[in-house]
PDB file of N, CA and C in Angstrom:
ATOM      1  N   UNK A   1     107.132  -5.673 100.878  1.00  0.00           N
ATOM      2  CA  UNK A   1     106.802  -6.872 100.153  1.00  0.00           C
ATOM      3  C   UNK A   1     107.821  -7.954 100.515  1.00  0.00           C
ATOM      4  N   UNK A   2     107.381  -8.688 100.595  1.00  0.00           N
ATOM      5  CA  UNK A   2     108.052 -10.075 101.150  1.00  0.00           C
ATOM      6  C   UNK A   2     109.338 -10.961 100.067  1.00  0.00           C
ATOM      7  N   UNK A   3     109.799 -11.740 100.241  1.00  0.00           N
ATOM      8  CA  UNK A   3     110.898 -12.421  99.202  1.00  0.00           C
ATOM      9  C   UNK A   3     109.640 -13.491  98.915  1.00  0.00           C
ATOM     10  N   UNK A   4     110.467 -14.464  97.957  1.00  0.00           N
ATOM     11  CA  UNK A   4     110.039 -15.889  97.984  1.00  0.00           C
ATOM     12  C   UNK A   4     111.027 -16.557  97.356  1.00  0.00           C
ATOM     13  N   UNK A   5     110.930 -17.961  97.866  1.00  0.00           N
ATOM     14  CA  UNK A   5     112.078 -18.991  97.105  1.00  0.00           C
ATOM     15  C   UNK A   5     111.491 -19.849  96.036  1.00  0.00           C
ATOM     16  N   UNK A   6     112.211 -20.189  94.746  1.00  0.00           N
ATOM     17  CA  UNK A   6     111.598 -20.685  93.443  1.00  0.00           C
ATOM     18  C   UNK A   6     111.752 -22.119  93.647  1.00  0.00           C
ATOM     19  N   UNK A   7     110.780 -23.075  94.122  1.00  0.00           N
ATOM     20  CA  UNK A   7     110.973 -24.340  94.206  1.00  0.00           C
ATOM     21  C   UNK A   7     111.940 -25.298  93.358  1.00  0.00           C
ATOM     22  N   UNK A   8     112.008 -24.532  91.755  1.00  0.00           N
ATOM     23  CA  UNK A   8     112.166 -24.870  91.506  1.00  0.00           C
ATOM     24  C   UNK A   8     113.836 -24.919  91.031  1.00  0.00           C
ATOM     25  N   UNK A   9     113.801 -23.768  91.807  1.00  0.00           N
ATOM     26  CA  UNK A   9     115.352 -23.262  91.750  1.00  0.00           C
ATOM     27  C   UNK A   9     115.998 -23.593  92.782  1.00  0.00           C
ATOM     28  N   UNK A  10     115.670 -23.646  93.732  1.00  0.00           N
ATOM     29  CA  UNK A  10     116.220 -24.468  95.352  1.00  0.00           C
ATOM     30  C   UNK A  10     116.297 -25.509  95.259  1.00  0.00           C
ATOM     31  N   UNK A  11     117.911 -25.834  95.782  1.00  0.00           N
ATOM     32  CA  UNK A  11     118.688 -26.547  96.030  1.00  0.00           C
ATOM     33  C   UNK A  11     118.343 -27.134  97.637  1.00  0.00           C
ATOM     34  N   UNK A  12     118.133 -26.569  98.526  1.00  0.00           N
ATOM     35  CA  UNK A  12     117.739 -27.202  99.641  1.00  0.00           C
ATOM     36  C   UNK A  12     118.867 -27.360 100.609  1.00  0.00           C
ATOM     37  N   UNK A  13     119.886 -26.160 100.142  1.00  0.00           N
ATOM     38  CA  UNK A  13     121.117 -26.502 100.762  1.00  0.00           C
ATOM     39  C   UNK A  13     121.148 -25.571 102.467  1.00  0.00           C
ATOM     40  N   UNK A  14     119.968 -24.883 102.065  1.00  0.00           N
ATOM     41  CA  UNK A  14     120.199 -24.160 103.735  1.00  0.00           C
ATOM     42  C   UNK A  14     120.761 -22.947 104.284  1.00  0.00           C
ATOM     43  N   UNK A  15     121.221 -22.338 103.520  1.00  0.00           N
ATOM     44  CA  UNK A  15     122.263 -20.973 103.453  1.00  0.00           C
ATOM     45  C   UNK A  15     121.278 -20.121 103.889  1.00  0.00           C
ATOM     46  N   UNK A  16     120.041 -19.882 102.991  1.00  0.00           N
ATOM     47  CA  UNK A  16     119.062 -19.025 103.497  1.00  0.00           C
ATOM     48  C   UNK A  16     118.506 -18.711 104.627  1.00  0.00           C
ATOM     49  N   UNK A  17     118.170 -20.192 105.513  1.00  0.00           N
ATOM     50  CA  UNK A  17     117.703 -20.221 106.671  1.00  0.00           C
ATOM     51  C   UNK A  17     118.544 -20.325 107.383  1.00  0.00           C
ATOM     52  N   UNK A  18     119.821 -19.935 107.671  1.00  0.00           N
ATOM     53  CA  UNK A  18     121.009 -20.000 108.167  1.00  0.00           C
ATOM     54  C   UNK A  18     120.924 -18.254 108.317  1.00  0.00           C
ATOM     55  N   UNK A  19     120.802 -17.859 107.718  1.00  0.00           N
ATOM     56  CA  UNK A  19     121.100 -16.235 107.402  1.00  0.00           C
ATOM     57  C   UNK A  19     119.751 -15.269 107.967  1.00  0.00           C
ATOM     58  N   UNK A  20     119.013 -16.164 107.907  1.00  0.00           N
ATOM     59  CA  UNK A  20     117.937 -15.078 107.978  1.00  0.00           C
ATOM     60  C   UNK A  20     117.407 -14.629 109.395  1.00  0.00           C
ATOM     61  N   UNK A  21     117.528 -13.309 109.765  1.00  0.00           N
ATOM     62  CA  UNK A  21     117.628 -12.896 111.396  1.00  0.00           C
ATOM     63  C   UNK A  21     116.273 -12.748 111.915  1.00  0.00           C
ATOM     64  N   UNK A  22     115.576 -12.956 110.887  1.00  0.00           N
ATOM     65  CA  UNK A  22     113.546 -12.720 111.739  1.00  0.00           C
ATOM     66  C   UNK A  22     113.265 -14.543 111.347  1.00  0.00           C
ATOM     67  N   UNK A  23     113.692 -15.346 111.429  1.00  0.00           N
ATOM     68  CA  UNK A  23     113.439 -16.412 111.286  1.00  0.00           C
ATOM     69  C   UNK A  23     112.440 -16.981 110.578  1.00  0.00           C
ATOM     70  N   UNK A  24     111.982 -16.326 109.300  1.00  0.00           N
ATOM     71  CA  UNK A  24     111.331 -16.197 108.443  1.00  0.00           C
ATOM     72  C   UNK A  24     111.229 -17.580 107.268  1.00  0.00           C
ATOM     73  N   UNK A  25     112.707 -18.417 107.250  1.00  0.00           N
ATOM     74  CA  UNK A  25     112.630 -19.362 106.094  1.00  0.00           C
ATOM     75  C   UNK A  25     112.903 -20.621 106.929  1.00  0.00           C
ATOM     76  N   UNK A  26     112.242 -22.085 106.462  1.00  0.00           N
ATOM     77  CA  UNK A  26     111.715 -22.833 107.295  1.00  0.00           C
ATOM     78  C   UNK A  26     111.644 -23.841 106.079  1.00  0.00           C
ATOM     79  N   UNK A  27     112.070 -25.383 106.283  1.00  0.00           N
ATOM     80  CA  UNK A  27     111.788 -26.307 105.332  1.00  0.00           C
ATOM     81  C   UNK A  27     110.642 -26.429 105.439  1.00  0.00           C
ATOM     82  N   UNK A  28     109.496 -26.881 103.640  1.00  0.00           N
ATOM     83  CA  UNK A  28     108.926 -27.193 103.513  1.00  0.00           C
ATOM     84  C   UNK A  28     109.090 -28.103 102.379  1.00  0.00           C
ATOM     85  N   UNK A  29     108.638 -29.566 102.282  1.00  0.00           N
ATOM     86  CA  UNK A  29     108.478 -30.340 101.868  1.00  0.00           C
ATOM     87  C   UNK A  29     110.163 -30.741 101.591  1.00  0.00           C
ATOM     88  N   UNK A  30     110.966 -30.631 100.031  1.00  0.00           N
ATOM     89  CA  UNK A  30     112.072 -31.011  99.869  1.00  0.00           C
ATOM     90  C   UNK A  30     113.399 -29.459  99.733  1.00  0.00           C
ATOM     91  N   UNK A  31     112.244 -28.706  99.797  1.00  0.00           N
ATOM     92  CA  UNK A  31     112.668 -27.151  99.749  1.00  0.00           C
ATOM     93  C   UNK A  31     112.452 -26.153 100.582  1.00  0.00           C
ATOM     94  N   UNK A  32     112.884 -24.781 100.591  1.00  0.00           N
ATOM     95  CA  UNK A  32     112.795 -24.000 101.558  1.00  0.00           C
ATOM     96  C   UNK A  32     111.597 -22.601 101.216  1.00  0.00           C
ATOM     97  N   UNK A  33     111.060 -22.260 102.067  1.00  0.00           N
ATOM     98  CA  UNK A  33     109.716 -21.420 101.476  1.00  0.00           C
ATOM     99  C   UNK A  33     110.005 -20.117 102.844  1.00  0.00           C
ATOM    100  N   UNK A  34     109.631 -19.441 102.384  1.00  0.00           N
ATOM    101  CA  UNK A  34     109.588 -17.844 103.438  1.00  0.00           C
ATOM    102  C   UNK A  34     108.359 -17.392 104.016  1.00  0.00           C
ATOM    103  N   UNK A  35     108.003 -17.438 105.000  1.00  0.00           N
ATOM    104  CA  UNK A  35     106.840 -16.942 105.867  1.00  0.00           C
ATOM    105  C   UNK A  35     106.687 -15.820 105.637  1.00  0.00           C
ATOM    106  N   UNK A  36     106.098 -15.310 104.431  1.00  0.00           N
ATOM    107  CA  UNK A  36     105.597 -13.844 104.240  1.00  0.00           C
ATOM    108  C   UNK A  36     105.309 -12.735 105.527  1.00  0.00           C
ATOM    109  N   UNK A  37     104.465 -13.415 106.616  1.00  0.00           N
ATOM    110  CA  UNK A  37     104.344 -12.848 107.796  1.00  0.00           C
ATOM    111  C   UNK A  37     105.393 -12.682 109.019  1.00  0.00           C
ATOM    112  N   UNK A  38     106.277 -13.322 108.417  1.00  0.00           N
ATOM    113  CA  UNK A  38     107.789 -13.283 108.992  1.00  0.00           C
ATOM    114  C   UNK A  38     108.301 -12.454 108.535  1.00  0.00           C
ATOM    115  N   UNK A  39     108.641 -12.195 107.244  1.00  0.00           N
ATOM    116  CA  UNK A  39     109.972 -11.789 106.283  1.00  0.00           C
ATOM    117  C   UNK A  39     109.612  -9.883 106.836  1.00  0.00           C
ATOM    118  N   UNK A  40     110.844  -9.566 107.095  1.00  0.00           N
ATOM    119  CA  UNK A  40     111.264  -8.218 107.465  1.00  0.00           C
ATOM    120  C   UNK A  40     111.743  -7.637 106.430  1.00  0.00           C
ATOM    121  N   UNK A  41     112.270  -8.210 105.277  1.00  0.00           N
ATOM    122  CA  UNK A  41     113.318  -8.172 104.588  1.00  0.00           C
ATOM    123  C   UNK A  41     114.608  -7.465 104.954  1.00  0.00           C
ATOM    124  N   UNK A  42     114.746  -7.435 105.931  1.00  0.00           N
ATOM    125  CA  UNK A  42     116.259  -7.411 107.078  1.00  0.00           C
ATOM    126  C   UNK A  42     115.703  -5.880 107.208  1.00  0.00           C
ATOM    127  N   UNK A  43     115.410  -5.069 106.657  1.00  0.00           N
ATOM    128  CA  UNK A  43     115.397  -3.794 106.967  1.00  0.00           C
ATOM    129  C   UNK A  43     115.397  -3.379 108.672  1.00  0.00           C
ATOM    130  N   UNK A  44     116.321  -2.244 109.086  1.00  0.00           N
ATOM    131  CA  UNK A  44     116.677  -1.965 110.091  1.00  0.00           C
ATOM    132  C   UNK A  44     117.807  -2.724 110.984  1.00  0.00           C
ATOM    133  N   UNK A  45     118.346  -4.102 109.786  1.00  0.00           N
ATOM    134  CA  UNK A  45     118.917  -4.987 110.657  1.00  0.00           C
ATOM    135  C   UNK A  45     119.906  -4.629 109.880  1.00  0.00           C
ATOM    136  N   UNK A  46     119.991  -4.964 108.167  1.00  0.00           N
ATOM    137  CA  UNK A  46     120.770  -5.192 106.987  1.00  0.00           C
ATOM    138  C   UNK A  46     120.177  -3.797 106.177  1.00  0.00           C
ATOM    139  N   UNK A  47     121.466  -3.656 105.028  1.00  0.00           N
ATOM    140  CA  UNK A  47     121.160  -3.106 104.037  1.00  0.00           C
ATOM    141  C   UNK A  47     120.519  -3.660 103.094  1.00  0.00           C
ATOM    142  N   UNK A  48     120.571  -5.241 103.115  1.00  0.00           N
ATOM    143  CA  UNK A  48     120.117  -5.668 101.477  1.00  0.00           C
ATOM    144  C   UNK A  48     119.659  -7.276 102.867  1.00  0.00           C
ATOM    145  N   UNK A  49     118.948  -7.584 101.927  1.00  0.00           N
ATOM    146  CA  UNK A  49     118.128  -9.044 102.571  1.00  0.00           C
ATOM    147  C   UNK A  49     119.573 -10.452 102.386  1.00  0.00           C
ATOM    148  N   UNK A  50     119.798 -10.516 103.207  1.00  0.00           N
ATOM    149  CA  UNK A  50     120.250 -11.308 103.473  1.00  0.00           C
ATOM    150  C   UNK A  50     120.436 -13.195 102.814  1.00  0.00           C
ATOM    151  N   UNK A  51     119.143 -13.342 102.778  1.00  0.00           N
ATOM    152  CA  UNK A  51     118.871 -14.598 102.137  1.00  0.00           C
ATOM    153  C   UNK A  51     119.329 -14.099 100.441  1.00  0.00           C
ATOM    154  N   UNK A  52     119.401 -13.322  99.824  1.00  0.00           N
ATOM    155  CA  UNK A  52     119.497 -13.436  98.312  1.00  0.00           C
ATOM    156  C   UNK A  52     120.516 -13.704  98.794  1.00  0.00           C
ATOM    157  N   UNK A  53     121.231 -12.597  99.766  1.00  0.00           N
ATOM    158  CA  UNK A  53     123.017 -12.848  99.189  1.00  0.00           C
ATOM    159  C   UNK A  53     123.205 -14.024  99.511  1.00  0.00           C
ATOM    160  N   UNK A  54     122.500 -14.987 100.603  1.00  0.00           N
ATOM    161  CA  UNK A  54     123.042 -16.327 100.897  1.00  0.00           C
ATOM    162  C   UNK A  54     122.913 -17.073  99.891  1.00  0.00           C
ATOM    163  N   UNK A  55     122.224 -16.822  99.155  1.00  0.00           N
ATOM    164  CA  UNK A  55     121.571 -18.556  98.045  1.00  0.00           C
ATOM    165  C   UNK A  55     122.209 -18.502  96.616  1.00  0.00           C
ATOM    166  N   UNK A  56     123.039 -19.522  96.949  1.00  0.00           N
ATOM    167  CA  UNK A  56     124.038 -20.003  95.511  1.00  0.00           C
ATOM    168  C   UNK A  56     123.451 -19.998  94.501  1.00  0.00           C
ATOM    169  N   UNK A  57     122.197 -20.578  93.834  1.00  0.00           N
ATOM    170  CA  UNK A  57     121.384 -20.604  93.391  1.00  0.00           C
ATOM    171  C   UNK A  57     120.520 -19.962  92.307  1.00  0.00           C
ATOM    172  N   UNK A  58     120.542 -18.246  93.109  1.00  0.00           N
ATOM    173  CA  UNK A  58     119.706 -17.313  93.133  1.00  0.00           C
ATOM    174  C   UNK A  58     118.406 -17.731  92.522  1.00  0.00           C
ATOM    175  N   UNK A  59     117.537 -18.667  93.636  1.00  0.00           N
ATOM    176  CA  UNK A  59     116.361 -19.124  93.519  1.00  0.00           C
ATOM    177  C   UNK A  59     115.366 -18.007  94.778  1.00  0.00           C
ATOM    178  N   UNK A  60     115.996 -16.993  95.239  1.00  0.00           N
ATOM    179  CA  UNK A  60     115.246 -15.761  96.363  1.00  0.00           C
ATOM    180  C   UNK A  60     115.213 -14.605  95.416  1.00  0.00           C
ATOM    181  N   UNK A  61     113.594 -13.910  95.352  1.00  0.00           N
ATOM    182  CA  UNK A  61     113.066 -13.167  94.550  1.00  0.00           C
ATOM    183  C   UNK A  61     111.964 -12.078  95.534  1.00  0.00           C
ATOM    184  N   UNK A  62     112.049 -10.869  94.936  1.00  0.00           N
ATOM    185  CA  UNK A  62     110.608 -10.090  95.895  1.00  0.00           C
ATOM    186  C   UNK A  62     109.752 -10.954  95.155  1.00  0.00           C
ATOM    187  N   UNK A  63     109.029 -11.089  95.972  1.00  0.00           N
ATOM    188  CA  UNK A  63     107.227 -11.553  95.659  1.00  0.00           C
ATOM    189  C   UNK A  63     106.395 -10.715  94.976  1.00  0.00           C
TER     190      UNK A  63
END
């Protein structure tokens, strides 16, 4: 199952898509959103997904 970012909780600061190794998170509109058909959730890369631990926020959630 994929992550997702809470529009309304994103900050838009970028950490996520900075971090993320399947290139999965991508601006959309004033915020950042996760390509479900992307998201690996790091498995085989990471122990734990990467983007939560990046986002100050904690606006990154499983879907």
């Amino acid at each position: 199952m994929a992550y997702r970012i809470d529009a309304g909780a994103c900050t838009g600061c970028g950490a996520c898509e900075f971090d993320c190794p399947s290139g999965a998170i991508k601006m959309k509109g004033d915020v950042y959103a996760i390509d479900a058909g992307k998201c690996t959730e790091c498995k085989g890369v990471f122990a734990s997904p990467q983007c939560v631990a990046a986002c100050p926020s904690d606006a990154i959630s499983q879907a």
